[in-house]
C-alpha atoms as a PDB file:
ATOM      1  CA  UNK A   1     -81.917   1.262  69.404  1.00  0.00           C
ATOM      2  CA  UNK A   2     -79.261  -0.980  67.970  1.00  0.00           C
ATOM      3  CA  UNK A   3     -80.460  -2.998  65.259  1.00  0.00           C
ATOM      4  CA  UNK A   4     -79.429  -6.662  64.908  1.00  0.00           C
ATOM      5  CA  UNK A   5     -78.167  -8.108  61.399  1.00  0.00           C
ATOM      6  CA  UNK A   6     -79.627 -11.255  60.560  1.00  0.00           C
ATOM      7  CA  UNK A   7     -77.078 -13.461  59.772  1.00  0.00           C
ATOM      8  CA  UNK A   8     -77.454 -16.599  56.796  1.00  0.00           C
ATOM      9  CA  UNK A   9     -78.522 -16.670  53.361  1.00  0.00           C
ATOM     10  CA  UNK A  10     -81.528 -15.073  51.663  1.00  0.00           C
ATOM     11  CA  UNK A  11     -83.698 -17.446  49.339  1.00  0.00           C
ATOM     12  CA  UNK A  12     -82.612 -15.277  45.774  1.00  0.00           C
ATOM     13  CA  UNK A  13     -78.962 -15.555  47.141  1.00  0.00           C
ATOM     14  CA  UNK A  14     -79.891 -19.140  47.567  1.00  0.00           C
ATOM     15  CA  UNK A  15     -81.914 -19.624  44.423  1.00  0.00           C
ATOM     16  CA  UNK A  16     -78.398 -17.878  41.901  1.00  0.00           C
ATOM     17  CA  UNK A  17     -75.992 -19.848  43.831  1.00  0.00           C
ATOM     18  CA  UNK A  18     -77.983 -22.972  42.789  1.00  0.00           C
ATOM     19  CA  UNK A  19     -78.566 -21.825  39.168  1.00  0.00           C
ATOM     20  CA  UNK A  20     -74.619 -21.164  38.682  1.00  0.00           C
ATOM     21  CA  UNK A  21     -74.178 -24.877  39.926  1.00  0.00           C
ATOM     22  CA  UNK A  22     -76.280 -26.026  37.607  1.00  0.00           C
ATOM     23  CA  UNK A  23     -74.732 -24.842  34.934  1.00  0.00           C
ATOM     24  CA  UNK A  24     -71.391 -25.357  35.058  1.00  0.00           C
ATOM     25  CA  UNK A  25     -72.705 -28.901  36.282  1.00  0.00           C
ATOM     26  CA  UNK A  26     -74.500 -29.266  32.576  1.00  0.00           C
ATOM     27  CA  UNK A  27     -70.821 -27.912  31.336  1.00  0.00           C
ATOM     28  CA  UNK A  28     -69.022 -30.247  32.275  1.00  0.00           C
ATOM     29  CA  UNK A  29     -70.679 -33.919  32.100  1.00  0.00           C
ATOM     30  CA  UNK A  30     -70.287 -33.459  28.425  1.00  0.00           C
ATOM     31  CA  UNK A  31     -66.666 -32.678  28.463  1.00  0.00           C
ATOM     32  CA  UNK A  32     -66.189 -35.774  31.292  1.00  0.00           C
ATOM     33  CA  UNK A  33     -68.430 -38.185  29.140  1.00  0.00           C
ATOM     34  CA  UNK A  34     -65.916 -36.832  26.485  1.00  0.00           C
ATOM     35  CA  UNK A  35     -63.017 -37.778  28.098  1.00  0.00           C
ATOM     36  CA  UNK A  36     -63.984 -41.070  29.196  1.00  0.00           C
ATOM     37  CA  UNK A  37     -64.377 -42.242  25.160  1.00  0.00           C
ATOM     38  CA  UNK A  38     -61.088 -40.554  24.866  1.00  0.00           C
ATOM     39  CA  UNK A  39     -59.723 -43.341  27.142  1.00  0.00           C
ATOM     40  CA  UNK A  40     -61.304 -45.930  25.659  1.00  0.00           C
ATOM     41  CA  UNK A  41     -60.722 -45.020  22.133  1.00  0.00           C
ATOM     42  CA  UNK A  42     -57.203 -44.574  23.339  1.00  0.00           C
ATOM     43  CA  UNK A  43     -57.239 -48.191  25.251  1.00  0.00           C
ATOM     44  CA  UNK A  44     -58.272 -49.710  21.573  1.00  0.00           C
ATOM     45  CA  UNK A  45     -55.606 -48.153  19.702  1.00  0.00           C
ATOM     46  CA  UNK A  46     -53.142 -49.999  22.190  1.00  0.00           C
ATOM     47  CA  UNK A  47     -54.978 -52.888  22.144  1.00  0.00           C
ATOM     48  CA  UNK A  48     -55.052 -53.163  18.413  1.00  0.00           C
ATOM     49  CA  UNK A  49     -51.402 -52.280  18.025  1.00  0.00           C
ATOM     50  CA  UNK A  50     -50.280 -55.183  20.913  1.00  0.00           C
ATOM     51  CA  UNK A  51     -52.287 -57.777  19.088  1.00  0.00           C
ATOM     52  CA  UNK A  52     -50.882 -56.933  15.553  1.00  0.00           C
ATOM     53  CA  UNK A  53     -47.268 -56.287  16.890  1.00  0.00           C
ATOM     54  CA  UNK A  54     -47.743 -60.088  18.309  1.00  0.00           C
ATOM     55  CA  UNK A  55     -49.155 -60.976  14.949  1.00  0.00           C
ATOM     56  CA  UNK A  56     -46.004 -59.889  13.007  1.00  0.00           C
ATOM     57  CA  UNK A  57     -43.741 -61.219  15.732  1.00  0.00           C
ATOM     58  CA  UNK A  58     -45.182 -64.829  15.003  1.00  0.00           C
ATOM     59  CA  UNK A  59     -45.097 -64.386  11.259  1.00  0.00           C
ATOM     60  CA  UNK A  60     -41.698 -63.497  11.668  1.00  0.00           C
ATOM     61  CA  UNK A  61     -40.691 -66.436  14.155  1.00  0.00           C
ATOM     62  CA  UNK A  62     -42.275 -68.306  11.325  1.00  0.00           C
ATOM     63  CA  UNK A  63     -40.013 -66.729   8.641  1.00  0.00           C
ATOM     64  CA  UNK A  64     -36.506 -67.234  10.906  1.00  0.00           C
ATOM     65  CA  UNK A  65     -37.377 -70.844  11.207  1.00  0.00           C
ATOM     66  CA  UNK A  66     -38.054 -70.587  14.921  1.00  0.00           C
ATOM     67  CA  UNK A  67     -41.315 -72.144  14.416  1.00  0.00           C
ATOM     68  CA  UNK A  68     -42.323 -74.924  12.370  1.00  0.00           C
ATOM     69  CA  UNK A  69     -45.083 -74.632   9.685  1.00  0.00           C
ATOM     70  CA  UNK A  70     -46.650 -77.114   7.221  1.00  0.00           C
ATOM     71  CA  UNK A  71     -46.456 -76.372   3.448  1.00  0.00           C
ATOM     72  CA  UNK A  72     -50.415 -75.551   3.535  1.00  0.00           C
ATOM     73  CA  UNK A  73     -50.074 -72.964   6.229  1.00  0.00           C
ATOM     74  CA  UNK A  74     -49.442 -69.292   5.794  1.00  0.00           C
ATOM     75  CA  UNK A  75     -47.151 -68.739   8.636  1.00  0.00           C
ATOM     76  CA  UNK A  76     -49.642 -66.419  10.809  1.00  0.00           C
ATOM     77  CA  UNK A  77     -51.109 -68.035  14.160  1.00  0.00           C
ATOM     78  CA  UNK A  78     -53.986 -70.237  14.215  1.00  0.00           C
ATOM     79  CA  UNK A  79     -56.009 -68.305  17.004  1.00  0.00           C
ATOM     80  CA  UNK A  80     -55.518 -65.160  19.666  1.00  0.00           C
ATOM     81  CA  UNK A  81     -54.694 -67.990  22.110  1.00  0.00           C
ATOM     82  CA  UNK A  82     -51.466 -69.204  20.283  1.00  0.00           C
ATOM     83  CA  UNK A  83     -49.796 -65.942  21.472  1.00  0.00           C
ATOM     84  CA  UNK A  84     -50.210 -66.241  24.963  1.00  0.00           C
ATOM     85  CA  UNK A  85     -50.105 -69.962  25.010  1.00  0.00           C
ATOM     86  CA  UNK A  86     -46.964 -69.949  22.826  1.00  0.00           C
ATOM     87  CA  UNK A  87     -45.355 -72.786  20.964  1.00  0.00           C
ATOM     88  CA  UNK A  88     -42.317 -75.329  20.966  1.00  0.00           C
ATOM     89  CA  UNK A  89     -39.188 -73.856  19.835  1.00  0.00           C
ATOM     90  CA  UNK A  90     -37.553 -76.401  17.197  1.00  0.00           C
ATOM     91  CA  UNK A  91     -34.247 -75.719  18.439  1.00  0.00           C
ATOM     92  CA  UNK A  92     -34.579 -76.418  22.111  1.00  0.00           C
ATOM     93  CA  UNK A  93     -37.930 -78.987  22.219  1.00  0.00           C
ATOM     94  CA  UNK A  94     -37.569 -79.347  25.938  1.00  0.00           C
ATOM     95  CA  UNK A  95     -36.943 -75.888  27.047  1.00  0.00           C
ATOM     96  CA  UNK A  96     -39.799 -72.692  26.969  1.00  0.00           C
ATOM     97  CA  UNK A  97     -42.133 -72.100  24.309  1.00  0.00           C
ATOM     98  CA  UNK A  98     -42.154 -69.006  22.301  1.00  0.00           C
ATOM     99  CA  UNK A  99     -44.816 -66.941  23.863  1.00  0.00           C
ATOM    100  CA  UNK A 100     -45.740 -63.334  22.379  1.00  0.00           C
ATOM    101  CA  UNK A 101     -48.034 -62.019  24.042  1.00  0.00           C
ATOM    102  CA  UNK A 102     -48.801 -61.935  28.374  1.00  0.00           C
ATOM    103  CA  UNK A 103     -52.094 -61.974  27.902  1.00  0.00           C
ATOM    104  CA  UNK A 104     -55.261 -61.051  25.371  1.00  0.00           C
ATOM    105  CA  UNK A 105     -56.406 -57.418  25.586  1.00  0.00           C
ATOM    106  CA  UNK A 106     -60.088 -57.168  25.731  1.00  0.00           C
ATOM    107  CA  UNK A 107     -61.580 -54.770  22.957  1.00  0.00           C
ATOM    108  CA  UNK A 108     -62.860 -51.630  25.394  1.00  0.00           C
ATOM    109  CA  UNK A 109     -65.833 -51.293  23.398  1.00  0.00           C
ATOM    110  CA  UNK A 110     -67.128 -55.340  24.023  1.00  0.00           C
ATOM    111  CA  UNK A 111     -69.871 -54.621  26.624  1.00  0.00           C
ATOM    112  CA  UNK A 112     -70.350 -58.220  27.825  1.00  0.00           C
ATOM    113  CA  UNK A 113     -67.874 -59.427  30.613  1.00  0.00           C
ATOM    114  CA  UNK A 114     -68.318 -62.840  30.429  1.00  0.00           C
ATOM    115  CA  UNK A 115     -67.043 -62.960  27.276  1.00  0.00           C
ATOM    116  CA  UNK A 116     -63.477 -64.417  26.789  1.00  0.00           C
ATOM    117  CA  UNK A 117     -61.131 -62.049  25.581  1.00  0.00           C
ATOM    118  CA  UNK A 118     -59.794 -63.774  22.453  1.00  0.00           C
ATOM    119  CA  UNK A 119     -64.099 -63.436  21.212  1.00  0.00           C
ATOM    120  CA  UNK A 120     -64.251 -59.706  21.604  1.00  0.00           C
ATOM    121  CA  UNK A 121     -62.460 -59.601  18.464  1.00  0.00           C
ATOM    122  CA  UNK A 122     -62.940 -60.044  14.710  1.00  0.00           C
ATOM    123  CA  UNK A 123     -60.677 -61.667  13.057  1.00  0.00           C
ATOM    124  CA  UNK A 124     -59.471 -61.412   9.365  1.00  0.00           C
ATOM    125  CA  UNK A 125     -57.737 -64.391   8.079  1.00  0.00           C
ATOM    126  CA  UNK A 126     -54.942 -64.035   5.161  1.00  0.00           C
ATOM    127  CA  UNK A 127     -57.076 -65.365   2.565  1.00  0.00           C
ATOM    128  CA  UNK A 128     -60.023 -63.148   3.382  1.00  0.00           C
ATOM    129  CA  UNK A 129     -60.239 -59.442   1.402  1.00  0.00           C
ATOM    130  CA  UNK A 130     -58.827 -56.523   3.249  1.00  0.00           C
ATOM    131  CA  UNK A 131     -62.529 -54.989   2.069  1.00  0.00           C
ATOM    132  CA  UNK A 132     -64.814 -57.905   3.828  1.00  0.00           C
ATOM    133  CA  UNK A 133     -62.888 -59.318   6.317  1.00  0.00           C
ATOM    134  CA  UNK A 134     -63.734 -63.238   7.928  1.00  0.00           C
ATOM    135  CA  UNK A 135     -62.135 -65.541  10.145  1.00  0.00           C
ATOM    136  CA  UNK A 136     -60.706 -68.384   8.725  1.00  0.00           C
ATOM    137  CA  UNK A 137     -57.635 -71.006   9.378  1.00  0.00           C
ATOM    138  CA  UNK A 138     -55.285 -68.661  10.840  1.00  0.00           C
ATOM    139  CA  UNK A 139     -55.272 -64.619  12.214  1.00  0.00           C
ATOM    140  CA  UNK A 140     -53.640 -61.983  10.024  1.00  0.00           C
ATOM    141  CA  UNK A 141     -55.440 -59.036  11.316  1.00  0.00           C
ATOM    142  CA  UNK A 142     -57.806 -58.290  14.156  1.00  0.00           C
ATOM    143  CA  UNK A 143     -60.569 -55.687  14.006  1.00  0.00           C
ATOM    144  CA  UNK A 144     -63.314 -54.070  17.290  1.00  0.00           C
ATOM    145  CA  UNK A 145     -66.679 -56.032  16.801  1.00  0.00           C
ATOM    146  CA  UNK A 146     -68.370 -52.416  17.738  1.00  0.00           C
ATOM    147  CA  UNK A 147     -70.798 -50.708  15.050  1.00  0.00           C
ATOM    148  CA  UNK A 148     -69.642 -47.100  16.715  1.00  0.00           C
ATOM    149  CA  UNK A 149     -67.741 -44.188  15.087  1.00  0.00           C
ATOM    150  CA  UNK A 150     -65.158 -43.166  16.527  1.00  0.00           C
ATOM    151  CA  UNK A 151     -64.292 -38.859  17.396  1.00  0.00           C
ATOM    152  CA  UNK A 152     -62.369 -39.192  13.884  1.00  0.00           C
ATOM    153  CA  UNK A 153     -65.424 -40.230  11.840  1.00  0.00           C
ATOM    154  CA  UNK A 154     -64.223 -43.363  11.049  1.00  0.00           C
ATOM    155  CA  UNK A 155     -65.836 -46.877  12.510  1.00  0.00           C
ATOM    156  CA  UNK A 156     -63.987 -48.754  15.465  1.00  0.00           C
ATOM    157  CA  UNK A 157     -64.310 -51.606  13.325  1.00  0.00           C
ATOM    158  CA  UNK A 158     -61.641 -50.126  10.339  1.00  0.00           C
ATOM    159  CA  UNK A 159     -59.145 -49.083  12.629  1.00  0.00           C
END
């Protein structure tokens, strides 16, 4: 008598294959929840260095003499929105403003959507203390709002 081989799965061959799954499955979320704040740290450093790079651009327009300051004013822009919404170039009054920026990055760690970009930001004015930074008549620094640490140890808010 021939015998027939059952053919499929038995429930222990079942029951490991499962268990492996699992495993590498509670592996790896860490590493992808990992690599997601990776990204997003990585999205504020560019953020941060765009914003200051347009910062110092329009302090040095300032400085050239391609914009026009009063004697009170220290030169750096009076909001976030001056850089995209540029200003009048003394030399040429009718032709394009000075723009410095496309647009406003939003700060990656803002949660709220329906914020406007330019408010997902602190901002330090030039007579506020590099150690207690405040918003004031003009923007010489911007810093993230968030109360996280970053990988490095140090707080999103002092980069």
């Amino acid at each position: 008598m021939k015998h027939r081989r059952a053919r499929g799965f038995t429930l222990i061959e079942i029951v490991v294959a499962a268990a492996i799954v699992g495993l590498l499955a509670t592996m790896v979320l860490p590493l992808a929840e990992r690599a997601a704040l990776r990204e997003r740290e990585s999205a504020l450093r560019t953020s941060l260095r765009d914003l200051r790079t347009a910062i110092d651009a329009y302090k040095a327009a300032v400085d050239a003499g391609r914009i026009r300051k009063r004697a009170d004013e220290s030169g750096y822009p009076a909001s976030l929105d001056v850089l995209v919404g540029g200003v009048a170039d003394p030399a040429h009054p009718d032709g394009p403003r000075i723009r410095f920026l496309r647009r406003i990055p939003r700060d990656p760690f803002f949660d709220d959507p329906k914020v406007p970009a330019a408010q997902t930001w602190g901002l330090r004015s030039y007579a506020s203390p590099p150690d207690a930074p405040e918003a004031g008549d003009d923007v010489f620094d911007v810093h993230s709002l968030s109360d996280r640490v970053g990988l490095n140890g140090i707080p999103y808010s002092e980069w």
